[in-house]
Structure formats: structure tokens, C-alpha cells
Protein backbone atom coordinates (compact mmCIF):
# COMPACT_ATOMS: atom_id res chain seq x y z
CA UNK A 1 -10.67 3.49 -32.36
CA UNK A 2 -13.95 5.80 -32.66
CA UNK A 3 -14.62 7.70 -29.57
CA UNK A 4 -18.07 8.61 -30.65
CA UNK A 5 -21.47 6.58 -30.61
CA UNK A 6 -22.86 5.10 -34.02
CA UNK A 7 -26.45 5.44 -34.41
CA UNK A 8 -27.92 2.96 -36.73
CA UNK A 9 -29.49 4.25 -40.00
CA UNK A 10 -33.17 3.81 -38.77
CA UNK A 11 -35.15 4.79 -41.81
CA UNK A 12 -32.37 2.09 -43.88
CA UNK A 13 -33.14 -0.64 -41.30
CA UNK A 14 -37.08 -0.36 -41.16
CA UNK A 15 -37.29 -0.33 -45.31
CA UNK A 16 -34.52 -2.86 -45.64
CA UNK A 17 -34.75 -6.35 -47.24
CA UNK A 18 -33.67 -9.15 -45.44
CA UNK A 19 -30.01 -9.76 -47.42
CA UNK A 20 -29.37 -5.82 -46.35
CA UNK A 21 -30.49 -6.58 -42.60
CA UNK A 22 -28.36 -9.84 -42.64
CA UNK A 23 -25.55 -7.82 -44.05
CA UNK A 24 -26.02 -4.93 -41.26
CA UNK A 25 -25.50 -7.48 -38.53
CA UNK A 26 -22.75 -9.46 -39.59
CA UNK A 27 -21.03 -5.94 -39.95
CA UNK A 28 -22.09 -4.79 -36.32
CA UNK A 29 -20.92 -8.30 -34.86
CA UNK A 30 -17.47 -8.04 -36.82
CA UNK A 31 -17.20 -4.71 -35.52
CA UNK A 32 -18.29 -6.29 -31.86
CA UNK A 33 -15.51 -8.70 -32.57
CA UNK A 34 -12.86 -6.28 -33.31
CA UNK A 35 -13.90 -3.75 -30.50
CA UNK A 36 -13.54 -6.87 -27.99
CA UNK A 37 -9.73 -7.99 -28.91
CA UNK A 38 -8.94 -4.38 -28.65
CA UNK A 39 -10.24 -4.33 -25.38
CA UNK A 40 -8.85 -7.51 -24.26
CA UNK A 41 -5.16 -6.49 -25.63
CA UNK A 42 -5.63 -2.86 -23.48
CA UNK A 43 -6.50 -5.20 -20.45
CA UNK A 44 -3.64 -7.31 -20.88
CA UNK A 45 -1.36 -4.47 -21.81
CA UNK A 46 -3.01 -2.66 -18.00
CA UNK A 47 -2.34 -5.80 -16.24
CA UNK A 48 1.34 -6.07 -17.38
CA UNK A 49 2.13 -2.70 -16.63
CA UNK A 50 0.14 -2.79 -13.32
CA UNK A 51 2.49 -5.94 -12.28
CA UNK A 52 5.34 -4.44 -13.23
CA UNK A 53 4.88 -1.27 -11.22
CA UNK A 54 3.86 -3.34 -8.22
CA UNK A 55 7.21 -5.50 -8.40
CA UNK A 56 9.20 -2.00 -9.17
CA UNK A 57 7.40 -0.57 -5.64
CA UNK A 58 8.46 -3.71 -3.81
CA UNK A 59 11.89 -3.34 -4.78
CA UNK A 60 12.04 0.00 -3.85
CA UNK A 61 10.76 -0.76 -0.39
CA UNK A 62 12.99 -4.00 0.05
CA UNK A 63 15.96 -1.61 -1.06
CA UNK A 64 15.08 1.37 2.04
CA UNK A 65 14.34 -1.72 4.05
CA UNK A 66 17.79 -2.85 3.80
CA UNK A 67 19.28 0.69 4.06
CA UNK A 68 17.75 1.35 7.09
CA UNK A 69 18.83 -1.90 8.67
CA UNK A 70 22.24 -1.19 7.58
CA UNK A 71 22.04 2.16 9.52
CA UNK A 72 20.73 0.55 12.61
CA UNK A 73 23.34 -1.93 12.85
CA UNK A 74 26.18 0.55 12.31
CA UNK A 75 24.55 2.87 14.77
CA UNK A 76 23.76 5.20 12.32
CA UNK A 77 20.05 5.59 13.36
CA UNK A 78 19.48 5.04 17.15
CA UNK A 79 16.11 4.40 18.06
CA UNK A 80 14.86 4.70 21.32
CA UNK A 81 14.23 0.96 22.59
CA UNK A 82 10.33 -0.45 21.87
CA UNK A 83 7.91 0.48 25.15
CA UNK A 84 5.81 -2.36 26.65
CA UNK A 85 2.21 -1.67 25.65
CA UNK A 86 -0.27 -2.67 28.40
CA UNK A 87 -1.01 -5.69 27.06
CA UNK A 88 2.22 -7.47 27.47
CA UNK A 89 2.60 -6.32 31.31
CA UNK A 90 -1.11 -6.63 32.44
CA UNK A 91 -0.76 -9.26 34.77
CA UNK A 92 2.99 -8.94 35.68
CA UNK A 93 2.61 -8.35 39.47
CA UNK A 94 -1.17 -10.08 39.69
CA UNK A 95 -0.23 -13.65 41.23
CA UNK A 96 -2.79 -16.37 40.44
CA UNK A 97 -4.39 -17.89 43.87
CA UNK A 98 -4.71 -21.80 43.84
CA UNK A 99 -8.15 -22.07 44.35
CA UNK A 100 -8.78 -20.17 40.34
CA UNK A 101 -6.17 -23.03 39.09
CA UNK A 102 -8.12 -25.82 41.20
CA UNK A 103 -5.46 -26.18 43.80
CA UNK A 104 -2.75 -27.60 41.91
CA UNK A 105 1.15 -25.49 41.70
């Protein structure tokens, strides 16, 4: 694959009959063609790849996952127990009066 831009042969094109014009752009288009399925095959070839790193990562993190949990449950790795955030004890010692719940218990 050419890295570098073709110019078109502008003093060819302008003097050219129309067979040699005709001829020019079925060449350009073939070479359009040809660019395109190499293109398409690099996508393809990215995407597999790309997948197939992905699924390696989530193995990797399943696996230290599962090593870590082993740890925890032989006591390998004690962790200090989860604090209540302020959310979940907000309205622990607030009691509700009955006139806010319209009187009924």
C-alpha cells in the first residue's frame, strides 16, 4: 500500500480523448475498489484484535477478583468492616410525628 498522494497527470487529462479519460477512471475506481477491501480487512482485523484484548482484560480481572476473595475468606486480607455513609443513618434517631403520616400508626 502507497503511503504517498497521486496527483493526476493534468496536462494528460485536459488533452485526452474520451477512450483515454474513460480508461483513467475505471483505473482510479478499481484502485478505489482495492484501497476499500484493504481498509475493510484492517478494520476487521482491529476489531478482532480489539475483542480479543477486551475478553483477555476481563479474564485477568475475574482471575484477581477471585484471588482476592479467596484471601478474604481465609483471612488472608482483613479489611476493616464498611462505615455507614450519612445517607444510610440520616434519619435513624428522627421519629416521624403522626400528624406528617395523617394520623395513622
Amino acid at each position: 500500500m502507497s503511503s504517498r498522494l497521486y496527483q493526476p497527470p493534468w496536462d494528460f487529462l485536459l488533452s485526452a480523448s474520451k477512450t483515454s479519460l474513460q480508461s483513467f477512471e475505471l483505473s482510479r475506481l478499481s484502485n478505489a475498489a482495492n484501497l476499500r477491501k484493504e481498509i475493510v480487512a484492517l478494520m476487521d482485523q482491529w476489531l478482532a484484535d480489539q475483542s480479543n484484548a477486551t475478553v483477555a482484560r476481563l479474564l485477568l480481572e475475574e482471575r484477581d477478583r477471585a484471588t482476592r476473595a479467596a484471601e478474604t475468606a481465609a483471612g488472608g486480607d482483613k479489611q476493616p468492616p464498611e462505615m455507614p455513609t450519612v445517607s444510610d443513618n440520616f434519619f435513624a434517631n428522627r421519629h416521624v410525628a403522626k400528624s406528617a403520616t395523617g394520623g395513622k400508626s
